[in-house]
C-alpha atoms as a PDB file:
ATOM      1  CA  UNK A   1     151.070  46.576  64.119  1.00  0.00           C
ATOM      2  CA  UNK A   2     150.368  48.332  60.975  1.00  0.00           C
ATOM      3  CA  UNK A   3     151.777  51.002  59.147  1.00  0.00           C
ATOM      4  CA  UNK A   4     153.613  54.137  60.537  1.00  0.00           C
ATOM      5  CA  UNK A   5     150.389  55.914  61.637  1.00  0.00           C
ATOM      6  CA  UNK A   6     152.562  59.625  62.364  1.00  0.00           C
ATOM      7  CA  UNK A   7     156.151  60.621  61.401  1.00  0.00           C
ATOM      8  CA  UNK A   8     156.962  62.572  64.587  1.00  0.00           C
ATOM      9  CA  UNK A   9     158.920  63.906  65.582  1.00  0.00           C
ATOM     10  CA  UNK A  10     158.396  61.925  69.326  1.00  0.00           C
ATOM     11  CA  UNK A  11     158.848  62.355  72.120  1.00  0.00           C
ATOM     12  CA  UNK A  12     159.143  60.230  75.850  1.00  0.00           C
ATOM     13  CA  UNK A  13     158.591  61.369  79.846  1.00  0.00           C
ATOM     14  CA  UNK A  14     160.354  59.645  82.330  1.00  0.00           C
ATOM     15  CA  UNK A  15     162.803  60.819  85.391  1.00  0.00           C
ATOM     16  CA  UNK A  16     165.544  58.611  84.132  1.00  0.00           C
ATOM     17  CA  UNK A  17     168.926  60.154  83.046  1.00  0.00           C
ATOM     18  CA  UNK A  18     169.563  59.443  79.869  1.00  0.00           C
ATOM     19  CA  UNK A  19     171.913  60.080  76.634  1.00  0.00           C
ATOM     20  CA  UNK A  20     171.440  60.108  72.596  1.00  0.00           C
ATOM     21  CA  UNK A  21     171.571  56.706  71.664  1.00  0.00           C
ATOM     22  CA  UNK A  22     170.304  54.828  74.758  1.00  0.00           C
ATOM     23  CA  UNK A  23     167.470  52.839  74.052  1.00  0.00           C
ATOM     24  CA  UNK A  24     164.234  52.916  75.860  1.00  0.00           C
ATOM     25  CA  UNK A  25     162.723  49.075  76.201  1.00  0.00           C
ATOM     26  CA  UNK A  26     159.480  47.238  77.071  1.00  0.00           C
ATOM     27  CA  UNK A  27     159.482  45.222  79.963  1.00  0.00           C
ATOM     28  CA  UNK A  28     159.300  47.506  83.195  1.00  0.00           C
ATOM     29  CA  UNK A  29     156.618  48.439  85.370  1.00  0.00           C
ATOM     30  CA  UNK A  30     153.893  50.860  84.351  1.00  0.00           C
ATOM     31  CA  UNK A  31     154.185  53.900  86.310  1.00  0.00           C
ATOM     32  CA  UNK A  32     150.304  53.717  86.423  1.00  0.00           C
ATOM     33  CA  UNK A  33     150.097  50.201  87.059  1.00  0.00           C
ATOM     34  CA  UNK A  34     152.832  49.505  89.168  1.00  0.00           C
ATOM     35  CA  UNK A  35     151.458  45.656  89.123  1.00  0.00           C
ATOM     36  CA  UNK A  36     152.052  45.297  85.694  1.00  0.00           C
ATOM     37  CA  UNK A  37     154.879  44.766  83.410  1.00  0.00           C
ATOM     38  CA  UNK A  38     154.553  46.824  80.195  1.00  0.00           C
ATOM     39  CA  UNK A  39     155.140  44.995  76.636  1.00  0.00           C
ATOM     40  CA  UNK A  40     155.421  47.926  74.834  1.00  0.00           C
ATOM     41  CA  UNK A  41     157.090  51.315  75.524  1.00  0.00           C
ATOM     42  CA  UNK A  42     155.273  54.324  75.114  1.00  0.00           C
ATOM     43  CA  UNK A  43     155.832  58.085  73.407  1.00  0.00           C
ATOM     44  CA  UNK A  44     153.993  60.734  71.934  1.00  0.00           C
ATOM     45  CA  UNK A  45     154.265  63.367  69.307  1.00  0.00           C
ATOM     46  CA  UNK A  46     153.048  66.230  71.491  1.00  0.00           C
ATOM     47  CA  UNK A  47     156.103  67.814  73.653  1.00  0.00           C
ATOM     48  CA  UNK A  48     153.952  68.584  76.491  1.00  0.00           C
ATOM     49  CA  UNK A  49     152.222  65.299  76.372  1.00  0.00           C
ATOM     50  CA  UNK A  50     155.604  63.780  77.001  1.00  0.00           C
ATOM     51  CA  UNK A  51     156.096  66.620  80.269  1.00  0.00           C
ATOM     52  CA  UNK A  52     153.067  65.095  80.928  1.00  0.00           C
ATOM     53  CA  UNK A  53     154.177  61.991  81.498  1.00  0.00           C
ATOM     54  CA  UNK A  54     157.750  62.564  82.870  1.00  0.00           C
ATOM     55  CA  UNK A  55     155.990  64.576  85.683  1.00  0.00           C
ATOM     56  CA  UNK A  56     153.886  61.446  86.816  1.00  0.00           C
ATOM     57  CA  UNK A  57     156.751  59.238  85.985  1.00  0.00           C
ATOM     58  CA  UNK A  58     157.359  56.629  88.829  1.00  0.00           C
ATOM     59  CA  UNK A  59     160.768  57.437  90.546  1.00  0.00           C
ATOM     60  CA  UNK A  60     162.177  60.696  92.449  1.00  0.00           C
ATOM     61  CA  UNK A  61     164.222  62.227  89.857  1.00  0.00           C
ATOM     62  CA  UNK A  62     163.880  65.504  88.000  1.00  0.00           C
ATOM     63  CA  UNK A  63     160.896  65.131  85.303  1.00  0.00           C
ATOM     64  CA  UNK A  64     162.589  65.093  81.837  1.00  0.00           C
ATOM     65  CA  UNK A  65     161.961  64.668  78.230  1.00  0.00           C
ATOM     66  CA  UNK A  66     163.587  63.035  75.550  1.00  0.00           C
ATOM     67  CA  UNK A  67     162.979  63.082  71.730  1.00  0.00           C
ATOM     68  CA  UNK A  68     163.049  59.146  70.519  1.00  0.00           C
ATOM     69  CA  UNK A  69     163.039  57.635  67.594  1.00  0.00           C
ATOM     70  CA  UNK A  70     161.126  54.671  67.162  1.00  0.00           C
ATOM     71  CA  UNK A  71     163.192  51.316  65.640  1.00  0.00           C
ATOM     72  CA  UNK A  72     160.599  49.424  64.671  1.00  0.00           C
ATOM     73  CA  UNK A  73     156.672  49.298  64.308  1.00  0.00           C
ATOM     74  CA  UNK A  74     154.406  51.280  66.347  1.00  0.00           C
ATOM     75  CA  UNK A  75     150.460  51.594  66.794  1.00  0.00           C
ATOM     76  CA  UNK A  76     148.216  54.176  68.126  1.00  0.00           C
ATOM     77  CA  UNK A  77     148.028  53.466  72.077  1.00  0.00           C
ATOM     78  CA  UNK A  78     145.130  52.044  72.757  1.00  0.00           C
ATOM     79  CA  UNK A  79     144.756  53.084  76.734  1.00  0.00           C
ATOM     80  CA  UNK A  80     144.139  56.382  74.822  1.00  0.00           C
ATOM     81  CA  UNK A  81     142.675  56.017  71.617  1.00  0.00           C
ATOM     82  CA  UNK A  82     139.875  54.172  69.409  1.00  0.00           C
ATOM     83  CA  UNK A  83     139.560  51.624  72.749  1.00  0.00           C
ATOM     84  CA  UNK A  84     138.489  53.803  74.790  1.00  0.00           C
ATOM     85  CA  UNK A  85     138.469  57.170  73.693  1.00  0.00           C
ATOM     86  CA  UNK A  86     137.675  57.831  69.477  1.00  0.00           C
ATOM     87  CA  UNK A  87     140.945  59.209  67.324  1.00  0.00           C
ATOM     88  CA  UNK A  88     144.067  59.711  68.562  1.00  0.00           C
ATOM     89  CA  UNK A  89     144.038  63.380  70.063  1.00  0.00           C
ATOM     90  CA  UNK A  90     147.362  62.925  72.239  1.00  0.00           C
ATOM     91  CA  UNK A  91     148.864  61.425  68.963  1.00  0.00           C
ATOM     92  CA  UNK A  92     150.432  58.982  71.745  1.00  0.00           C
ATOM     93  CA  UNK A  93     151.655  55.636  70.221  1.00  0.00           C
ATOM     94  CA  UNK A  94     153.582  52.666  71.432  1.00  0.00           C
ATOM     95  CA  UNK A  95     155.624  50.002  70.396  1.00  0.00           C
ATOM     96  CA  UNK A  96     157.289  46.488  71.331  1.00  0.00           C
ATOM     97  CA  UNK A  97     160.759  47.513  69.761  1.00  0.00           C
ATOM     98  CA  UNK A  98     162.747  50.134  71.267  1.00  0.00           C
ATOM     99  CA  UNK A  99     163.019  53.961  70.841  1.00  0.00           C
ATOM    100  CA  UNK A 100     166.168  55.545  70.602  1.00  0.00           C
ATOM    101  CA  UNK A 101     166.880  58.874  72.551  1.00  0.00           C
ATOM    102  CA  UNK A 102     168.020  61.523  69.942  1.00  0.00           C
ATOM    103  CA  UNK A 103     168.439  64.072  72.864  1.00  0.00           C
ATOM    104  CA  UNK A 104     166.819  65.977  76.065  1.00  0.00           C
ATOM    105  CA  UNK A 105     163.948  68.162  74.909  1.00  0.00           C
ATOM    106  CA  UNK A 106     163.900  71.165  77.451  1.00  0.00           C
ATOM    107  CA  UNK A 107     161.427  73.550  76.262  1.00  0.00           C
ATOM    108  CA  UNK A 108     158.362  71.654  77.440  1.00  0.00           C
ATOM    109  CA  UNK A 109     155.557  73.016  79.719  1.00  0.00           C
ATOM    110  CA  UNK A 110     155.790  71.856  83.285  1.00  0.00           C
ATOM    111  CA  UNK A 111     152.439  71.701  85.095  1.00  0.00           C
ATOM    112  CA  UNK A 112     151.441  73.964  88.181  1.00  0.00           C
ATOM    113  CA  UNK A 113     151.718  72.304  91.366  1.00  0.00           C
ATOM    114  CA  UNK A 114     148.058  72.589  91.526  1.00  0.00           C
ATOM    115  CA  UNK A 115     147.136  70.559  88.063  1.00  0.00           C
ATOM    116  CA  UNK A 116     150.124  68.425  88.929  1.00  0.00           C
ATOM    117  CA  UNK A 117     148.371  67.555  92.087  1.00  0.00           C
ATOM    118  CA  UNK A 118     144.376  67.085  89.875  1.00  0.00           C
ATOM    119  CA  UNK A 119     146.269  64.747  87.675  1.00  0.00           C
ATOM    120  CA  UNK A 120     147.643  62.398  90.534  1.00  0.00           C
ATOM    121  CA  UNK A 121     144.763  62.328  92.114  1.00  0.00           C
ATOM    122  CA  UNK A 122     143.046  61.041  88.640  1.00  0.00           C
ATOM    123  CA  UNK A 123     145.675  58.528  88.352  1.00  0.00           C
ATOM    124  CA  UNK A 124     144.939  57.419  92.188  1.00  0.00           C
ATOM    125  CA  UNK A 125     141.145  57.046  91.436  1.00  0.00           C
ATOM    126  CA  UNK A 126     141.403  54.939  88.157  1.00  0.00           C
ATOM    127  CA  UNK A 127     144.060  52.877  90.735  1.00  0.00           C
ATOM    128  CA  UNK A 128     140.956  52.246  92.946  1.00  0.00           C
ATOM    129  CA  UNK A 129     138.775  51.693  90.231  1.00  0.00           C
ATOM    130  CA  UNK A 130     139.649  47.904  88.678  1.00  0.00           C
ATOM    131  CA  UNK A 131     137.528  49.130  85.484  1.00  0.00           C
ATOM    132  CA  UNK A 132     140.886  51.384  85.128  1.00  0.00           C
ATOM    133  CA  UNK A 133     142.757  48.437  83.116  1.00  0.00           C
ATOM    134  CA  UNK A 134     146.011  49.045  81.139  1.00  0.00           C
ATOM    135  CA  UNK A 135     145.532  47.246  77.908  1.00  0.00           C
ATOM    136  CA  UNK A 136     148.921  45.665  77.343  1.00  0.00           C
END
């Protein structure tokens, strides 16, 4: 990990309930992966990025979005960046500490049911595809 590489403010997707001051932790299964067990947890400084996310979260709960506060070091995520795609457009990041939740974010863009339904089936192609490999 090296040094701060954005100062946020950051965001996270998921359809867990949460509250300011729980902490989000490594160690659960990627929602994209469900096979693997994630060392780092992930979060973005784009809003919608983070609606992104929530909306192909794993789970059946209402999509939501948290801003989070990293405790610790982060690095630019390399499922999206310099590994396999140059720069870091989605400004998405993750780290092995934990991020605290400041609060829930509502003012993010939900998808239509129609790009909703494009992005799952992206996710369920790169599933099928083994080249589709979460670096963890």
């Amino acid at each position: 990990m090296n040094e701060q590489p954005d100062s946020g403010p950051f965001f996270h997707g998921t359809k867990a309930a949460l509250r300011a001051g729980d902490l989000l932790r490594p160690g659960f299964r990627s929602n994209y992966r469900p096979e693997v067990v994630m060392n780092h947890i992930y979060f973005t400084a784009l809003r919608d990025g983070a609606g992104l996310a929530a909306e192909l979260a794993a789970g059946d709960g209402e999509p939501r979005v948290y801003e989070v506060e990293p405790t610790g070091s982060f690095e630019d995520d390399p499922n999206v960046t310099d590994k396999k795609f140059p720069g870091n457009p989605t400004r998405s990041y993750r780290s092995p500490a934990p991020l605290r939740v400041v609060g829930e974010v509502t003012d993010w863009t939900r998808l239509a049911p129609e790009a909703l339904q494009a992005w799952k089936d992206r996710l369920a192609a790169i599933l099928a595809d083994e080249r589709g490999e979460i670096i963890n």
